[in-house]
Protein backbone atom coordinates (compact mmCIF):
# COMPACT_ATOMS: atom_id res chain seq x y z
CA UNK A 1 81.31 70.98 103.24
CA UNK A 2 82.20 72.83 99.74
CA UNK A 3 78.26 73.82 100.01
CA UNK A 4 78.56 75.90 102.58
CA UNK A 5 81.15 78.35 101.31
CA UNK A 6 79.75 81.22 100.46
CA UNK A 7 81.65 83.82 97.62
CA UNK A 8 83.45 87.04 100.07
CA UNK A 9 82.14 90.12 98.71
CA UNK A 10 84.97 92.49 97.51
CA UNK A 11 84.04 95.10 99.97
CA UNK A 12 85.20 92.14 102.75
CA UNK A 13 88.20 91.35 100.15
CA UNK A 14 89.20 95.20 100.36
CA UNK A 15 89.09 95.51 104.20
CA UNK A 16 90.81 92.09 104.32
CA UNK A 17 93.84 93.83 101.98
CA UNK A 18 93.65 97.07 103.48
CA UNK A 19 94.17 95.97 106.83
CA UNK A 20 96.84 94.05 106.09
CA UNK A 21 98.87 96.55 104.37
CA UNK A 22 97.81 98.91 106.88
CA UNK A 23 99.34 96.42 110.06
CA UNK A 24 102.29 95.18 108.13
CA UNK A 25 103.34 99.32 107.02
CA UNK A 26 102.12 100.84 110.32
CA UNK A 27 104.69 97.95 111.98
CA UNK A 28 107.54 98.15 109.47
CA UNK A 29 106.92 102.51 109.33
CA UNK A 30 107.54 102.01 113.10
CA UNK A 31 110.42 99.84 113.17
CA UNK A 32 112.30 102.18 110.87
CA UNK A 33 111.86 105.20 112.83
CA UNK A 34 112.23 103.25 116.33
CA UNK A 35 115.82 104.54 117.87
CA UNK A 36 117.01 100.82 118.88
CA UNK A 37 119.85 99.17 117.02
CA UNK A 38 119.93 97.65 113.70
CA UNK A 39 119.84 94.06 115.32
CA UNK A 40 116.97 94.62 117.51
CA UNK A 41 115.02 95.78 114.39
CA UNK A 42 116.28 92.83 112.43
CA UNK A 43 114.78 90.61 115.80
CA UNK A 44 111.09 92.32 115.39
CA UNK A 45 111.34 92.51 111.36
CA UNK A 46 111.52 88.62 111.75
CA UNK A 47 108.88 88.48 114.82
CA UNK A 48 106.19 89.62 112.43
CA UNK A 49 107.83 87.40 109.02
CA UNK A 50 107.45 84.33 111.62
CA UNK A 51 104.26 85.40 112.76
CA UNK A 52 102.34 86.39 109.52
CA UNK A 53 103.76 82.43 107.87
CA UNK A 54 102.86 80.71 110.93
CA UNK A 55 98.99 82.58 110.97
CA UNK A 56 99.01 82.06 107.30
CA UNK A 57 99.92 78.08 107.77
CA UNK A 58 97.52 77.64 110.93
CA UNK A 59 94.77 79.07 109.31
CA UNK A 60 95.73 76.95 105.68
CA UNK A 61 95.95 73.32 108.09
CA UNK A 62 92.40 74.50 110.05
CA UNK A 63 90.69 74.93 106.63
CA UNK A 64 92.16 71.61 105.27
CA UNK A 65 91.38 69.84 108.06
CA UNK A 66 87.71 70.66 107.99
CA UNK A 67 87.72 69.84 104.25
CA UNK A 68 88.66 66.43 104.83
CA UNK A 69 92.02 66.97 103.65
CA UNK A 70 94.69 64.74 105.76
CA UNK A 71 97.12 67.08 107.97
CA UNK A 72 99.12 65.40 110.60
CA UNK A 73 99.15 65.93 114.27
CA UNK A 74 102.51 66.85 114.08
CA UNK A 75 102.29 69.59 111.86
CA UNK A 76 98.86 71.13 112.80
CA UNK A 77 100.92 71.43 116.48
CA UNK A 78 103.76 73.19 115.28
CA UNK A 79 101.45 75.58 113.21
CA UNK A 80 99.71 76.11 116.82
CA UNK A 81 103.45 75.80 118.51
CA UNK A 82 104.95 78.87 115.85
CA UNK A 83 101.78 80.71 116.53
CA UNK A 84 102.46 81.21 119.71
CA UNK A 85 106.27 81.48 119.97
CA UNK A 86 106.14 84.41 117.77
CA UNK A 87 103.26 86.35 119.75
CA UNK A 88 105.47 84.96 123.20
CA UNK A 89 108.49 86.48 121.86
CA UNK A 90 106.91 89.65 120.58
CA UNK A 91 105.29 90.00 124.01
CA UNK A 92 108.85 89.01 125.84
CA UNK A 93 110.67 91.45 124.09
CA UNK A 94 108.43 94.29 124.12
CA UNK A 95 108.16 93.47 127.99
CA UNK A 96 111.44 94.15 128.46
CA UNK A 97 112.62 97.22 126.26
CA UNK A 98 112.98 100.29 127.22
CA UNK A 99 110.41 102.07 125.29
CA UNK A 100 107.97 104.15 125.88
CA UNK A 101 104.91 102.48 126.78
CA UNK A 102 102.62 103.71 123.63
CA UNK A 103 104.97 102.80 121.49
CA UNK A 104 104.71 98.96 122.60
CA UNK A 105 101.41 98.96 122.37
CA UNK A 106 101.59 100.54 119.02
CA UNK A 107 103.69 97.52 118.10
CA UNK A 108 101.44 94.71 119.55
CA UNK A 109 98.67 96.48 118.07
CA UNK A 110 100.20 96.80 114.67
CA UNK A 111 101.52 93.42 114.81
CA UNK A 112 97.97 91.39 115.97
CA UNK A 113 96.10 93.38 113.26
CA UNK A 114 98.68 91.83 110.59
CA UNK A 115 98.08 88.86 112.07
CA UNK A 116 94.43 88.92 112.19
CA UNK A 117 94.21 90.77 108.73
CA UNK A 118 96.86 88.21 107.12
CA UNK A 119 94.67 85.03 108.31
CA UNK A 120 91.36 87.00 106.50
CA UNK A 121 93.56 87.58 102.95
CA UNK A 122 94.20 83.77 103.27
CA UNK A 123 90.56 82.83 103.60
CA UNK A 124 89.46 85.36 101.16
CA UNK A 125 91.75 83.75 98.82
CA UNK A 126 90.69 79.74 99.72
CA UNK A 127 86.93 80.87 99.20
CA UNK A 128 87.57 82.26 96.39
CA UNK A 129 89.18 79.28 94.72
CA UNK A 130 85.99 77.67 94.81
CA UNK A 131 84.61 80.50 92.45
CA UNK A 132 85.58 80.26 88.75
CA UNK A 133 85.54 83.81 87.49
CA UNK A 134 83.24 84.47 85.25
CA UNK A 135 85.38 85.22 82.70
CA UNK A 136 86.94 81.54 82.94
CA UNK A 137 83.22 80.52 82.27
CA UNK A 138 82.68 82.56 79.22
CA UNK A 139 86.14 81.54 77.33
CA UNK A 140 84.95 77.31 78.41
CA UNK A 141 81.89 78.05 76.80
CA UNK A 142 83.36 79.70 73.59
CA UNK A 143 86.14 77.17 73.35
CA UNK A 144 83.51 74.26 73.74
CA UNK A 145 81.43 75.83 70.60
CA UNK A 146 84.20 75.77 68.15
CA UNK A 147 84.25 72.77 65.74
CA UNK A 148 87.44 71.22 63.70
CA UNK A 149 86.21 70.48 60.46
């Protein structure tokens, strides 16, 4: 299966980051300037904390899986059981505040593209594990042509 994976160019790396910076700060710039109380931006701050680990942890237990690396039932469900909670609960409470309606689709925007974007960083960043730099290759090679006499 490790055959198949090929290197992510950094142009894809870039978008990957940029998007991802771009969700999480459009969400957060949002939340800061949104006139609701401290508590109900404390409630969406950790909607899109919850939602970015679970992504993150779904997309880690998919990837192991099809490695051949053992994850259990139990946990791949609650990766797929967090997942959703956190987009329900996004979706419930957006539902049912009393903001304009732009602005929640601003939010669900902002907070999917995170989502998506965070998910990308961590495959980016399991592909490239497979990839010694080429650096790393240079200093083996040096360190392998030094004697001890």
């Amino acid at each position: 299966m490790n055959s198949n994976i090929q290197k992510p160019t950094g142009a894809f790396i870039g978008a990957a980051w940029a998007a991802l910076v771009i969700g999480v700060s459009a969400y957060l710039i949002g939340l800061w300037n949104a006139p609701v109380p401290i508590n109900e931006k404390g409630f969406y701050l950790t909607i899109l904390l919850y939602g970015l680990f679970s992504a993150v942890s779904l997309q880690k237990s998919v990837r192991d899986k099809l490695e051949g690396i053992p994850v259990t039932d139990i946990y791949f469900g609650l990766c797929w059981f967090s997942l959703g909670i956190s987009v329900l609960l996004l979706v419930f409470s957006l539902w049912n505040a009393t903001i304009e309606l732009s602005v929640k689709g601003f939010y669900g925007m902002s907070y999917l593209m995170s989502l998506f974007a965070a998910v990308t960083v961590q495959k980016n960043v399991r592909d490239l594990a497979f990839f010694p730099a080429e650096n790393e290759e240079e200093e083996i090679k040096e360190t392998d042509d030094t004697s001890f006499d």
